[in-house]
Structures are given as structure tokens and as C-alpha cells.
PDB file of N, CA and C in Angstrom:
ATOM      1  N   UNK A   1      77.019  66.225  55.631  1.00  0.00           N
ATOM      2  CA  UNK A   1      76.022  66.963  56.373  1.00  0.00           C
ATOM      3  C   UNK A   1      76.705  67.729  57.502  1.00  0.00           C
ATOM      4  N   UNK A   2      76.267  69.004  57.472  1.00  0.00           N
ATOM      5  CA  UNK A   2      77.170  70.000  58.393  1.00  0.00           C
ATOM      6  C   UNK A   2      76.670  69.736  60.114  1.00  0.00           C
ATOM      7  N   UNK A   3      76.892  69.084  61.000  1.00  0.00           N
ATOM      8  CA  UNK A   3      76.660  69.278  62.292  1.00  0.00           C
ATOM      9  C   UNK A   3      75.751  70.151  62.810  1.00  0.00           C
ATOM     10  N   UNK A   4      74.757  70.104  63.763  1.00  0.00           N
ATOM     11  CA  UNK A   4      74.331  71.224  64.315  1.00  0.00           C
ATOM     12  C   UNK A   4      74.732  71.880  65.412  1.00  0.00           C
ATOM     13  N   UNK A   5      75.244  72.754  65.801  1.00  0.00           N
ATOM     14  CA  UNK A   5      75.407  72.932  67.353  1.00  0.00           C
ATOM     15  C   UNK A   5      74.093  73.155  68.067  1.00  0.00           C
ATOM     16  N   UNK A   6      73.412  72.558  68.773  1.00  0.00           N
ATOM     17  CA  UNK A   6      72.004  72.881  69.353  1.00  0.00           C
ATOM     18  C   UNK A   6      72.855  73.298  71.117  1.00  0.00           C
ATOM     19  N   UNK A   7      73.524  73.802  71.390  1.00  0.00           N
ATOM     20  CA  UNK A   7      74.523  74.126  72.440  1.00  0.00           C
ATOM     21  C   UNK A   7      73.513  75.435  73.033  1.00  0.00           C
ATOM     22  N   UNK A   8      72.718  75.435  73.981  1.00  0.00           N
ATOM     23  CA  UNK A   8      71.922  76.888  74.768  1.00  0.00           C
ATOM     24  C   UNK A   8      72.890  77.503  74.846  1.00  0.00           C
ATOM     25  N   UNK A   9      72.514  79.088  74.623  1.00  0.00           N
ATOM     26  CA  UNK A   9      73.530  80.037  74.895  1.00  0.00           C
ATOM     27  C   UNK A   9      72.820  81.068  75.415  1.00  0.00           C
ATOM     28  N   UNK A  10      72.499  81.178  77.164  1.00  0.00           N
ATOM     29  CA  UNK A  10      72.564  82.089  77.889  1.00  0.00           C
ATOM     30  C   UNK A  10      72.813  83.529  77.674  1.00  0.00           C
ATOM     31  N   UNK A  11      73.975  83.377  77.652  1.00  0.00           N
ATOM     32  CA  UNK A  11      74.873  84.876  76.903  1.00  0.00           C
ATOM     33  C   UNK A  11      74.035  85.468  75.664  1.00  0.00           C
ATOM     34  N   UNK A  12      73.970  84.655  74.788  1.00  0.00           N
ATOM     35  CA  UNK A  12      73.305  85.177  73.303  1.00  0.00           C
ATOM     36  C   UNK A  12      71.798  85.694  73.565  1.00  0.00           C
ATOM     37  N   UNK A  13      71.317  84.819  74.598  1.00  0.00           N
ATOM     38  CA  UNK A  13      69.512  85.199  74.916  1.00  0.00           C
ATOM     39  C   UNK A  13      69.775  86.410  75.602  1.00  0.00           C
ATOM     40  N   UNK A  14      70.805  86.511  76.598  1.00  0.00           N
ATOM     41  CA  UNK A  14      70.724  87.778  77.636  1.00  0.00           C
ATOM     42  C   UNK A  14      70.848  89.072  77.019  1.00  0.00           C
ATOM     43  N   UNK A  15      72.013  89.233  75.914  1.00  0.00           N
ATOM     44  CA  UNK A  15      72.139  90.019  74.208  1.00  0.00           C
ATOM     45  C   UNK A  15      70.605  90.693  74.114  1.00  0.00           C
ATOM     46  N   UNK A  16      70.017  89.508  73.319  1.00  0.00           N
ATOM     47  CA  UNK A  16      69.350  89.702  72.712  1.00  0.00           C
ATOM     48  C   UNK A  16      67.989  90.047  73.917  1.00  0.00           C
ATOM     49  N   UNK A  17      67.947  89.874  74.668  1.00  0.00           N
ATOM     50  CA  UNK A  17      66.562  90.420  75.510  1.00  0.00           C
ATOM     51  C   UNK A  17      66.945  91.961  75.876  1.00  0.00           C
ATOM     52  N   UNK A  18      68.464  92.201  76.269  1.00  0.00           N
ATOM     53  CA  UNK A  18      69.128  93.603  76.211  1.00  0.00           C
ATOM     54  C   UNK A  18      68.665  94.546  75.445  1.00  0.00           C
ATOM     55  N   UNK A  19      68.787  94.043  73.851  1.00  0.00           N
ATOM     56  CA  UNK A  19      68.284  95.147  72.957  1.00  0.00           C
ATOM     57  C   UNK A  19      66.789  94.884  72.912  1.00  0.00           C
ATOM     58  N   UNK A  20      65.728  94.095  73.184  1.00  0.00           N
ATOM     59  CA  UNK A  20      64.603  93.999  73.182  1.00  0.00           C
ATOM     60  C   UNK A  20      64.106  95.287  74.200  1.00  0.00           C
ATOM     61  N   UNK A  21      64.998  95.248  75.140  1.00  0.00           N
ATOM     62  CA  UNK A  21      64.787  96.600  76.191  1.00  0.00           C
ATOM     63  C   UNK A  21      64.759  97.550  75.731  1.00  0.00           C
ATOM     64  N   UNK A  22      65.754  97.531  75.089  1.00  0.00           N
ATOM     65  CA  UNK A  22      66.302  99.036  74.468  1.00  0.00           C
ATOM     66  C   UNK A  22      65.304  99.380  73.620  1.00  0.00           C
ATOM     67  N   UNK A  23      64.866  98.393  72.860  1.00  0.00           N
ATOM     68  CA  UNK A  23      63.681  98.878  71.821  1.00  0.00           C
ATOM     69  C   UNK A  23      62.477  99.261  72.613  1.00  0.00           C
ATOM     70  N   UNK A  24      62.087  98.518  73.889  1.00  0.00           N
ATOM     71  CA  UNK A  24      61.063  98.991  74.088  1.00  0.00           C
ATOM     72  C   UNK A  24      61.048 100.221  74.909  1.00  0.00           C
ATOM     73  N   UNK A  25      62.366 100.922  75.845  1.00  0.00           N
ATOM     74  CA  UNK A  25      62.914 102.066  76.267  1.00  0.00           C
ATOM     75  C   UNK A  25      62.674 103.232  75.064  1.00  0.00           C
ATOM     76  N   UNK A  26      62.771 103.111  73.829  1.00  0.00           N
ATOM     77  CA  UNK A  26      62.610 103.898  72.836  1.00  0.00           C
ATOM     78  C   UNK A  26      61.366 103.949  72.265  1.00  0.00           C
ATOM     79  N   UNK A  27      60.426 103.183  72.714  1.00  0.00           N
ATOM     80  CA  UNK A  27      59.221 103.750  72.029  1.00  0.00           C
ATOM     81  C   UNK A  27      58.156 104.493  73.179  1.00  0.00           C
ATOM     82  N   UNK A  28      58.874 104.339  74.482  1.00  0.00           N
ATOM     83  CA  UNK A  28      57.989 105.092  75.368  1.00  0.00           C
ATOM     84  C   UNK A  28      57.995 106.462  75.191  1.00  0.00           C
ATOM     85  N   UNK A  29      56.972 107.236  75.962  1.00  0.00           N
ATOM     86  CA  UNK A  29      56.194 108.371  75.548  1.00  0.00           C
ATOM     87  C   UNK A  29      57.939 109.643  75.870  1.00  0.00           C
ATOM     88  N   UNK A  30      57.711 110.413  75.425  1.00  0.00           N
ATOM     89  CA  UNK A  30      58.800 111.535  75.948  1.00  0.00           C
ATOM     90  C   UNK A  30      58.380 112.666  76.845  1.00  0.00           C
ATOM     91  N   UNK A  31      57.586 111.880  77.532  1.00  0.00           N
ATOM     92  CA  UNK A  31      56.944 112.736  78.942  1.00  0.00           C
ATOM     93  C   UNK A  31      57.886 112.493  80.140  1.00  0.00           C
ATOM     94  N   UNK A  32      57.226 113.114  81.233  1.00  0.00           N
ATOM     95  CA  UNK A  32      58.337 113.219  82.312  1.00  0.00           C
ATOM     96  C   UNK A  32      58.147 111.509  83.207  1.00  0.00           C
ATOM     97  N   UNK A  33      56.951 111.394  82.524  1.00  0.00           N
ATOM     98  CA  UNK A  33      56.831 109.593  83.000  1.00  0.00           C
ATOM     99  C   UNK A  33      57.073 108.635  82.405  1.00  0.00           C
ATOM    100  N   UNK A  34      57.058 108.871  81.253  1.00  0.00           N
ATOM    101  CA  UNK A  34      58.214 107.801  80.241  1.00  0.00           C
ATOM    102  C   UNK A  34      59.269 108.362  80.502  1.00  0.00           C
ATOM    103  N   UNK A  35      59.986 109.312  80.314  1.00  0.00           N
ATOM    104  CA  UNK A  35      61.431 109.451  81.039  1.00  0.00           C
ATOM    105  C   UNK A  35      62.001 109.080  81.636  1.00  0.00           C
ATOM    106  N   UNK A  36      61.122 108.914  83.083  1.00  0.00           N
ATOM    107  CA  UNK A  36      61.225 108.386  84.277  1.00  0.00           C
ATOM    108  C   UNK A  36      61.479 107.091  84.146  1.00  0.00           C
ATOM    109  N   UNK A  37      60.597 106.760  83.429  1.00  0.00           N
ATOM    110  CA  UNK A  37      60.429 104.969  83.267  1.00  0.00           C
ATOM    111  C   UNK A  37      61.636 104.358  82.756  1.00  0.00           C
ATOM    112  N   UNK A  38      61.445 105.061  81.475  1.00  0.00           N
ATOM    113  CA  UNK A  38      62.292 104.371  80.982  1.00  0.00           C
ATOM    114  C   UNK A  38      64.211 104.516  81.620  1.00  0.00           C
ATOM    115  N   UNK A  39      64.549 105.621  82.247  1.00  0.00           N
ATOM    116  CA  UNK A  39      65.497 105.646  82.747  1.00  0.00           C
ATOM    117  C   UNK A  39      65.764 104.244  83.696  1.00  0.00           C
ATOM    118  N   UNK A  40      64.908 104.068  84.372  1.00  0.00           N
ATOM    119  CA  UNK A  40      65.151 102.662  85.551  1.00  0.00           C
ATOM    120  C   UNK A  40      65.160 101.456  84.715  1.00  0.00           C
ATOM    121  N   UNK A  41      64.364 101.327  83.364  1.00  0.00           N
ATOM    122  CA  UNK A  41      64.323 100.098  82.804  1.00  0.00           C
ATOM    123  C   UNK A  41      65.857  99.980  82.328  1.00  0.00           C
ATOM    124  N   UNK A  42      65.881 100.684  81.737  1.00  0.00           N
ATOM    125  CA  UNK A  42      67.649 101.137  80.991  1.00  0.00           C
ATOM    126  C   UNK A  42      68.424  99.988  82.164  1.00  0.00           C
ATOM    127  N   UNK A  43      68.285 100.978  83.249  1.00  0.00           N
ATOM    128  CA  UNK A  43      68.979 100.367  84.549  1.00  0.00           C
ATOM    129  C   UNK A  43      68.727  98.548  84.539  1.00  0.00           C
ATOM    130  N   UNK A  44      67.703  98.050  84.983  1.00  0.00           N
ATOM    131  CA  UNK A  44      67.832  96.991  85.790  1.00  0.00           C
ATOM    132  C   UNK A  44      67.341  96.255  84.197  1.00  0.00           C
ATOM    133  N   UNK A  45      67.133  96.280  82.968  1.00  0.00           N
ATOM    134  CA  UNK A  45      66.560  95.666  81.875  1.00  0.00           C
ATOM    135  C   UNK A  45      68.173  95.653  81.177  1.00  0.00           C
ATOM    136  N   UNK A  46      69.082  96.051  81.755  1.00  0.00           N
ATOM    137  CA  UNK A  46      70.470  95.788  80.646  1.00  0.00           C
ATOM    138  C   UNK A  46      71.607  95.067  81.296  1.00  0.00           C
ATOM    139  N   UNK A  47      71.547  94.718  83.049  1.00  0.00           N
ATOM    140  CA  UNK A  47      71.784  94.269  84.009  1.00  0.00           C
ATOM    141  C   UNK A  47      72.301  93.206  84.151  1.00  0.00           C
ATOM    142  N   UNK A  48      71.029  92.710  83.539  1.00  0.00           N
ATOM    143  CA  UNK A  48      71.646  91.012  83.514  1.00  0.00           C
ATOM    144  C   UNK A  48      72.294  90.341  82.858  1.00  0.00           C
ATOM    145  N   UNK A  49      72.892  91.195  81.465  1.00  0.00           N
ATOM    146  CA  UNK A  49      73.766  90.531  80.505  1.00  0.00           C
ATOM    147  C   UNK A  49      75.007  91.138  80.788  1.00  0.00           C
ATOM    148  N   UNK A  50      75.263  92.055  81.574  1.00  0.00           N
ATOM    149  CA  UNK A  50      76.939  92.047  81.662  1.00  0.00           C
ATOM    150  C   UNK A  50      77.543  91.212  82.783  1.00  0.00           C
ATOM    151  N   UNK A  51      76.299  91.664  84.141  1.00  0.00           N
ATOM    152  CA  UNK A  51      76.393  90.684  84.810  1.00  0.00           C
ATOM    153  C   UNK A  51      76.845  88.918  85.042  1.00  0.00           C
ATOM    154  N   UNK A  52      75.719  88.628  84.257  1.00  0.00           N
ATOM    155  CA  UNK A  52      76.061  86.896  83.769  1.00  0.00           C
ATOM    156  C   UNK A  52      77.320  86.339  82.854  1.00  0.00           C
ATOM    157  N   UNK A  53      77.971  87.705  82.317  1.00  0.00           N
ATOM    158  CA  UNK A  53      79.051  87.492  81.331  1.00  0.00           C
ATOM    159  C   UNK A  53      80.354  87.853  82.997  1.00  0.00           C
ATOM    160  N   UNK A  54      79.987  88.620  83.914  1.00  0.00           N
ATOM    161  CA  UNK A  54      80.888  88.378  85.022  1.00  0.00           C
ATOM    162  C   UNK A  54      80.922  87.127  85.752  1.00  0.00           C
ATOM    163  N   UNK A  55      79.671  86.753  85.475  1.00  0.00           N
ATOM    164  CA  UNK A  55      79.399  85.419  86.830  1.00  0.00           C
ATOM    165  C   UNK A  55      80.359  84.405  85.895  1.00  0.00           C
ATOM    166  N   UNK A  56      80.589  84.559  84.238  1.00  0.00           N
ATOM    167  CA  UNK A  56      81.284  83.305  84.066  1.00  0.00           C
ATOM    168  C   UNK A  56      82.936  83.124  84.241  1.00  0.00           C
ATOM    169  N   UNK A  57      83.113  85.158  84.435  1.00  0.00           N
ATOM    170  CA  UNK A  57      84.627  84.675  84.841  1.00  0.00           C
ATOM    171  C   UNK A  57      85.226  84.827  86.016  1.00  0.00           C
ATOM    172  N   UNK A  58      83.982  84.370  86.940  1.00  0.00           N
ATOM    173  CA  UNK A  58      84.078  84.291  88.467  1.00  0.00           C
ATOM    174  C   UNK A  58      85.730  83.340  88.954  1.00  0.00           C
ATOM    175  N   UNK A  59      86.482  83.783  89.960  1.00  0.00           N
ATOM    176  CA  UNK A  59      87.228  83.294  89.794  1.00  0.00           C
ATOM    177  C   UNK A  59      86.977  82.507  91.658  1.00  0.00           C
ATOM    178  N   UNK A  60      85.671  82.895  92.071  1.00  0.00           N
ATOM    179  CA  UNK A  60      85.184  82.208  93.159  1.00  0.00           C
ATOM    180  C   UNK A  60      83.609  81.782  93.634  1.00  0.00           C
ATOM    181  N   UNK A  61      83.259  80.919  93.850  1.00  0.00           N
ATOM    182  CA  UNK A  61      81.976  80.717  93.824  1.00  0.00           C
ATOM    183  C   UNK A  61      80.807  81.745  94.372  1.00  0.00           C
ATOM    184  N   UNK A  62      81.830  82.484  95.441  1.00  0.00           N
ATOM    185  CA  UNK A  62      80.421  83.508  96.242  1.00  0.00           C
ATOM    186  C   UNK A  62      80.463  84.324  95.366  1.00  0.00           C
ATOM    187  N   UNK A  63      81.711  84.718  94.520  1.00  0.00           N
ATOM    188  CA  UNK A  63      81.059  86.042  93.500  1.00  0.00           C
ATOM    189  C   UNK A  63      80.314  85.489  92.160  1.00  0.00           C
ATOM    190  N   UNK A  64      80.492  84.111  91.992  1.00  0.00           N
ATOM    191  CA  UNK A  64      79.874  83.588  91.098  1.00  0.00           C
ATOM    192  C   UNK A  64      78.568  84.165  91.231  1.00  0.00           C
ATOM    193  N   UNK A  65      77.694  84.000  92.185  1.00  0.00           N
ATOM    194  CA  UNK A  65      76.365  83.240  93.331  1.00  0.00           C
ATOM    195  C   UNK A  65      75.903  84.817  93.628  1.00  0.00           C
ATOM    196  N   UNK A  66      77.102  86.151  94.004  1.00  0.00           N
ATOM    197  CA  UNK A  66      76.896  87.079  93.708  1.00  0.00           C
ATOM    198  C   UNK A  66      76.410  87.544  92.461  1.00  0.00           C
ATOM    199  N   UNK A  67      76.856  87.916  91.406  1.00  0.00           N
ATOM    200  CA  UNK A  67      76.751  88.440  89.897  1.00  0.00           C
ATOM    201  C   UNK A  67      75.524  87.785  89.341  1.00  0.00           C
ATOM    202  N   UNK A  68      74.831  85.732  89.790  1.00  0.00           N
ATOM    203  CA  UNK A  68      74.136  85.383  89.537  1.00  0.00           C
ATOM    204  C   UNK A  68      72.767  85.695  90.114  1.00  0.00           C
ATOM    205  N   UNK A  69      72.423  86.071  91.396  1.00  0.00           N
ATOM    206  CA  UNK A  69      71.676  86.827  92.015  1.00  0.00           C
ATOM    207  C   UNK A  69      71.388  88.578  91.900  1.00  0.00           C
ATOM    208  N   UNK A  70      72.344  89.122  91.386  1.00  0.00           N
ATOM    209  CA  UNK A  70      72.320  90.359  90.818  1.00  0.00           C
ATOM    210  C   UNK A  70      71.461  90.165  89.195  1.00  0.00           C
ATOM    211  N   UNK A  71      71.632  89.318  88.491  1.00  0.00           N
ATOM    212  CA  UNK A  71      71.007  89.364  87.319  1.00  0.00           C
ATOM    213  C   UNK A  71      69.368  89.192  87.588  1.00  0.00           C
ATOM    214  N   UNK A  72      69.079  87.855  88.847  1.00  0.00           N
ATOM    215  CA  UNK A  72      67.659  87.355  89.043  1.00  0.00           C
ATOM    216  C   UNK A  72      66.648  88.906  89.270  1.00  0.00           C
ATOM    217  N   UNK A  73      67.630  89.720  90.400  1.00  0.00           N
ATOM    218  CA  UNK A  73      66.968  90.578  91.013  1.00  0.00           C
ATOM    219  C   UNK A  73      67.091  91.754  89.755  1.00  0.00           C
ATOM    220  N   UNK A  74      67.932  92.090  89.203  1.00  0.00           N
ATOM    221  CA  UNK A  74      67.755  93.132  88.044  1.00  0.00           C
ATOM    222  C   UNK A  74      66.465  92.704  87.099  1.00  0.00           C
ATOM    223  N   UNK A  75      66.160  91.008  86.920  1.00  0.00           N
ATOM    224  CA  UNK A  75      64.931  90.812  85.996  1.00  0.00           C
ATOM    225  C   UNK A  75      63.400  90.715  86.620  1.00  0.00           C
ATOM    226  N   UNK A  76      63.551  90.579  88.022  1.00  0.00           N
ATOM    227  CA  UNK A  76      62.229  91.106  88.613  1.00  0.00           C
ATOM    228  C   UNK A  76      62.096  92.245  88.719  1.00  0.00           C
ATOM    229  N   UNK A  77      63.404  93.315  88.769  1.00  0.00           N
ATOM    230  CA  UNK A  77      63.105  94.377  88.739  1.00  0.00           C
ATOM    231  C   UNK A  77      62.158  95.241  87.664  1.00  0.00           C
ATOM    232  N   UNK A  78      62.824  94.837  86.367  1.00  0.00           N
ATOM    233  CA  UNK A  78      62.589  94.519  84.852  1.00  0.00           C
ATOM    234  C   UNK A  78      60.838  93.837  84.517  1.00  0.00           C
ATOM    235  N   UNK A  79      60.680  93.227  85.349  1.00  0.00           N
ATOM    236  CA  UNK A  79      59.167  92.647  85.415  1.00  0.00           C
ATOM    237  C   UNK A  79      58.130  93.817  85.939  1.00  0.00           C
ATOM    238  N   UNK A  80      58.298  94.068  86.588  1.00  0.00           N
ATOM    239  CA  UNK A  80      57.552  95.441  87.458  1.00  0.00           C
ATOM    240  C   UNK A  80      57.682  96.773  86.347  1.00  0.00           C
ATOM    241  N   UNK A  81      58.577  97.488  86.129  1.00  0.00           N
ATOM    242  CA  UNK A  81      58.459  98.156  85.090  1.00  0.00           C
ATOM    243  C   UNK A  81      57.552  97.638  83.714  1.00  0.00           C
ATOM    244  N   UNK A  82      58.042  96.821  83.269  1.00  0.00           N
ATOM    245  CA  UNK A  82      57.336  96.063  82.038  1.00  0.00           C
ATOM    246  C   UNK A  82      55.247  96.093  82.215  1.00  0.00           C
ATOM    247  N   UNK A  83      55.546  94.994  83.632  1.00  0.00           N
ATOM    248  CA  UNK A  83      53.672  95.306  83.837  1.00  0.00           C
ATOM    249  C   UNK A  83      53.341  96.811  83.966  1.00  0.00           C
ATOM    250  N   UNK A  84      54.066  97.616  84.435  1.00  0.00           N
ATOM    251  CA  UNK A  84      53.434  98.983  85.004  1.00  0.00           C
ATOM    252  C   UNK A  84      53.371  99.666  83.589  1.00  0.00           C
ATOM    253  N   UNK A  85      54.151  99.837  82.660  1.00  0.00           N
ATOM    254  CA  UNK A  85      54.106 100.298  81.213  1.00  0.00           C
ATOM    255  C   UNK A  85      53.065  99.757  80.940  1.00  0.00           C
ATOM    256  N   UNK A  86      52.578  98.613  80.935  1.00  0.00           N
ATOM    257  CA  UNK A  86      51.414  97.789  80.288  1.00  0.00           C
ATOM    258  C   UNK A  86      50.262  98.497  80.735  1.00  0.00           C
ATOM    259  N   UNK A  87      50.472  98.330  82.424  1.00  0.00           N
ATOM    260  CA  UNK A  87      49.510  98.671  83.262  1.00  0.00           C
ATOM    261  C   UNK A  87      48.711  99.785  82.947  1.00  0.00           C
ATOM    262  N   UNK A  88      49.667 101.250  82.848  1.00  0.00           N
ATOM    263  CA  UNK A  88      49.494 103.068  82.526  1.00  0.00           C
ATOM    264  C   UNK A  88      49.203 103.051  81.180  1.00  0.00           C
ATOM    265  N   UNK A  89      49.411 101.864  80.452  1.00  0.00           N
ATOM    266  CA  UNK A  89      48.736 102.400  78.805  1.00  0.00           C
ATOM    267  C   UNK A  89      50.200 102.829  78.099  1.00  0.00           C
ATOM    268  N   UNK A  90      51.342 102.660  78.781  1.00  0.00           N
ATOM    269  CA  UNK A  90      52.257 103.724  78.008  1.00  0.00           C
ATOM    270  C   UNK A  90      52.896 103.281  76.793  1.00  0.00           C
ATOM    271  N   UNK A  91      52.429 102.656  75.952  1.00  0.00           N
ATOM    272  CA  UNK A  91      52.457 101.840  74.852  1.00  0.00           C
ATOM    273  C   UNK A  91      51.265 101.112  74.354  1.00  0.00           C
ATOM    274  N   UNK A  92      51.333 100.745  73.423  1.00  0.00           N
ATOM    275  CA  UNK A  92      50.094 100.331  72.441  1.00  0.00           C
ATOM    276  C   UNK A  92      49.643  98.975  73.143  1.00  0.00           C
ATOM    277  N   UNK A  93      48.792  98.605  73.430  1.00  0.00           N
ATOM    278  CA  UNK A  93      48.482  97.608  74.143  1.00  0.00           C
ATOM    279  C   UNK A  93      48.978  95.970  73.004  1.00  0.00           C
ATOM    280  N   UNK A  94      49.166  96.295  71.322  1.00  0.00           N
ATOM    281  CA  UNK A  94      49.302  95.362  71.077  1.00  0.00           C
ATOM    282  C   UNK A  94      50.702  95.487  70.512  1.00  0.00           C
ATOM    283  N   UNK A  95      51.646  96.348  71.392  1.00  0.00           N
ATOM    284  CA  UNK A  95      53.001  96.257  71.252  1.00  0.00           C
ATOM    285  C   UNK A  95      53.483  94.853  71.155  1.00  0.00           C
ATOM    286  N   UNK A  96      53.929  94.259  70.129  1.00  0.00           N
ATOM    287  CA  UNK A  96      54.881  93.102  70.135  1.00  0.00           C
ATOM    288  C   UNK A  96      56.081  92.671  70.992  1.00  0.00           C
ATOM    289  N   UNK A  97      56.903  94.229  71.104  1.00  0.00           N
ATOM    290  CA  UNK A  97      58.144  93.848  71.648  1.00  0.00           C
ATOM    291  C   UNK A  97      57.561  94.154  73.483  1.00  0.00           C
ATOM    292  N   UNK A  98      56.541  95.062  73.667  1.00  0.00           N
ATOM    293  CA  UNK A  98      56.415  94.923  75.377  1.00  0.00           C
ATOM    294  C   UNK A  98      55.508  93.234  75.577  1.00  0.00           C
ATOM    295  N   UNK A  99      55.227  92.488  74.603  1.00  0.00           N
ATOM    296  CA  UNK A  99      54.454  91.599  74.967  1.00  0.00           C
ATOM    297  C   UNK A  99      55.829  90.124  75.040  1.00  0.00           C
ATOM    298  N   UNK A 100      56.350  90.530  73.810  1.00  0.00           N
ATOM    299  CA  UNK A 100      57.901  89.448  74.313  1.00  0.00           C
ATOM    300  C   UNK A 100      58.918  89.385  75.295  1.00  0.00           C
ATOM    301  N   UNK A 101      58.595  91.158  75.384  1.00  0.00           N
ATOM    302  CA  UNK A 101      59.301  92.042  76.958  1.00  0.00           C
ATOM    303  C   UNK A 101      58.902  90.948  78.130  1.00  0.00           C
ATOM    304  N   UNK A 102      57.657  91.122  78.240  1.00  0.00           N
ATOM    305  CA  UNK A 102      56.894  90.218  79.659  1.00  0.00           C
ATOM    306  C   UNK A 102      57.264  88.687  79.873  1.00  0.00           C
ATOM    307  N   UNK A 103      57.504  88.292  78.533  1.00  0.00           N
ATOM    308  CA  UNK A 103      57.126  86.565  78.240  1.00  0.00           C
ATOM    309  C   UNK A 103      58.614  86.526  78.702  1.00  0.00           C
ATOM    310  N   UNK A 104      59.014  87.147  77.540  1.00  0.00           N
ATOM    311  CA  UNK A 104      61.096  86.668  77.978  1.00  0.00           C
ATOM    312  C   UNK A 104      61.423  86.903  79.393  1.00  0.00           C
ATOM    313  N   UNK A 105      60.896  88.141  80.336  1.00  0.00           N
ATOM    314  CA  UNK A 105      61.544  88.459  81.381  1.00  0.00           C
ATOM    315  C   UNK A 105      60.901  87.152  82.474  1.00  0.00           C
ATOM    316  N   UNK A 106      59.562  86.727  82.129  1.00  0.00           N
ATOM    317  CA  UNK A 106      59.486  85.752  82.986  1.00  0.00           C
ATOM    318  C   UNK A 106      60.194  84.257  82.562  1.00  0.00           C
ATOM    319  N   UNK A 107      60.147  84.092  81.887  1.00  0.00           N
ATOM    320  CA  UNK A 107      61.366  83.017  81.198  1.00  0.00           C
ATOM    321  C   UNK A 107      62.520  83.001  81.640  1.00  0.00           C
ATOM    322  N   UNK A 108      63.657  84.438  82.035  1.00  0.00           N
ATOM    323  CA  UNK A 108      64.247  83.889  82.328  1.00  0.00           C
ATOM    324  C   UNK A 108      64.572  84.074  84.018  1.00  0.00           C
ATOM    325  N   UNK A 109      63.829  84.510  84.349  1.00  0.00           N
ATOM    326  CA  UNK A 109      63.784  84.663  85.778  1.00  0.00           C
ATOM    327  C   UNK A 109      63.578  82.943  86.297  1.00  0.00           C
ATOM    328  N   UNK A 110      62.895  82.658  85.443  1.00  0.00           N
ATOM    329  CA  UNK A 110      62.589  81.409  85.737  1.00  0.00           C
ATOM    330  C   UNK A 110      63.916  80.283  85.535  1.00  0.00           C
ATOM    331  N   UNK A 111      64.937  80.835  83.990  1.00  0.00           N
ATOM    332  CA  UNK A 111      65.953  80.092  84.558  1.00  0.00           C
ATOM    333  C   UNK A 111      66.633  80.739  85.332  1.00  0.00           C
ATOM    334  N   UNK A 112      67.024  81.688  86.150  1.00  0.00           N
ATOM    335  CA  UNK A 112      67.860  82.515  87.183  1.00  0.00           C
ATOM    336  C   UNK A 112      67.381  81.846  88.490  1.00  0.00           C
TER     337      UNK A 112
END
């Protein structure tokens, strides 16, 4: 029987919520307010995964504590965009990926 690794991987969730962004950056409107939008999400919605891949090769605790606080604040940032898309209609209200958008970003703010 092959082993399981059940090992959390941070890194792999941060990946994968990255391109969840990206997908939902691409289905907003191509107006000058989805533009808008989506330019800042780009920003603070892709943030936290290069980030957290710095915090692990911190070679001191304050930049650790740095890079780890840079990710928290890039995913509240990431929260606010997300509701306000919801908020303006600028997507289908029964968008899948802005509704996993919301769930994941509070998830992991919550582990940050």
C-alpha cells in the first residue's frame, strides 16, 4: 500500500488561488472599470504567493514576519476588490470562481 503524504502545502494553495485570480481578472468586463479593477486585483490577488515563497527563504526572522505580513495585507486587499466586483454586478452573480474567489481569500487570511 502506497503511503499518503497528507503534508499541507501552503505554497501549492497560494499557486492555485493565484490562477483562480487570474481567471477571475479575465472574465471581467473590458470597460474602463473592469480595467481598472482588474489591474489592482492582478496586483495585490498574485502577491501572496511569491511573497510566502520569500518568507520561506528568509534568512532572518523580521524579513520572515516582513514578506509574511505583506501576503496578509495583499489578501485583504484582494477581499475588497472581490466584494466590490460582487458588489457593481461586474460578473454573473452565480460566478463559481468569484464565489471560491471570496471563500478562499477569507480562508486564508484567516491562516495569515
Amino acid at each position: 500500500m502506497k503511503k499518503q503524504n497528507n503534508k499541507y502545502d501552503l505554497e501549492e494553495r497560494l499557486l492555485n488561488y493565484t490562477v483562480l485570480i487570474l481567471r477571475i481578472v479575465e472574465k471581467l468586463p473590458k470597460t474602463r472599470t473592469g480595467n481598472h479593477i482588474a489591474e489592482k486585483l492582478i496586483h495585490s490577488g498574485t502577491l501572496p504567493y511569491p511573497n510566502y515563497c520569500e518568507a520561506q527563504a528568509a534568512e532572518l526572522k523580521n524579513d520572515f514576519i516582513l514578506k509574511m505580513s505583506i501576503c496578509l495585507k495583499e489578501l485583504i486587499e484582494t477581499k475588497r476588490w472581490l466584494k466590490l466586483i460582487e458588489r457593481a454586478h461586474l460578473l454573473n452573480s452565480n460566478d463559481t470562481d468569484l464565489k471560491d474567489g471570496l471563500i478562499e481569500t477569507e480562508e486564508l487570511i484567516k491562516i495569515f
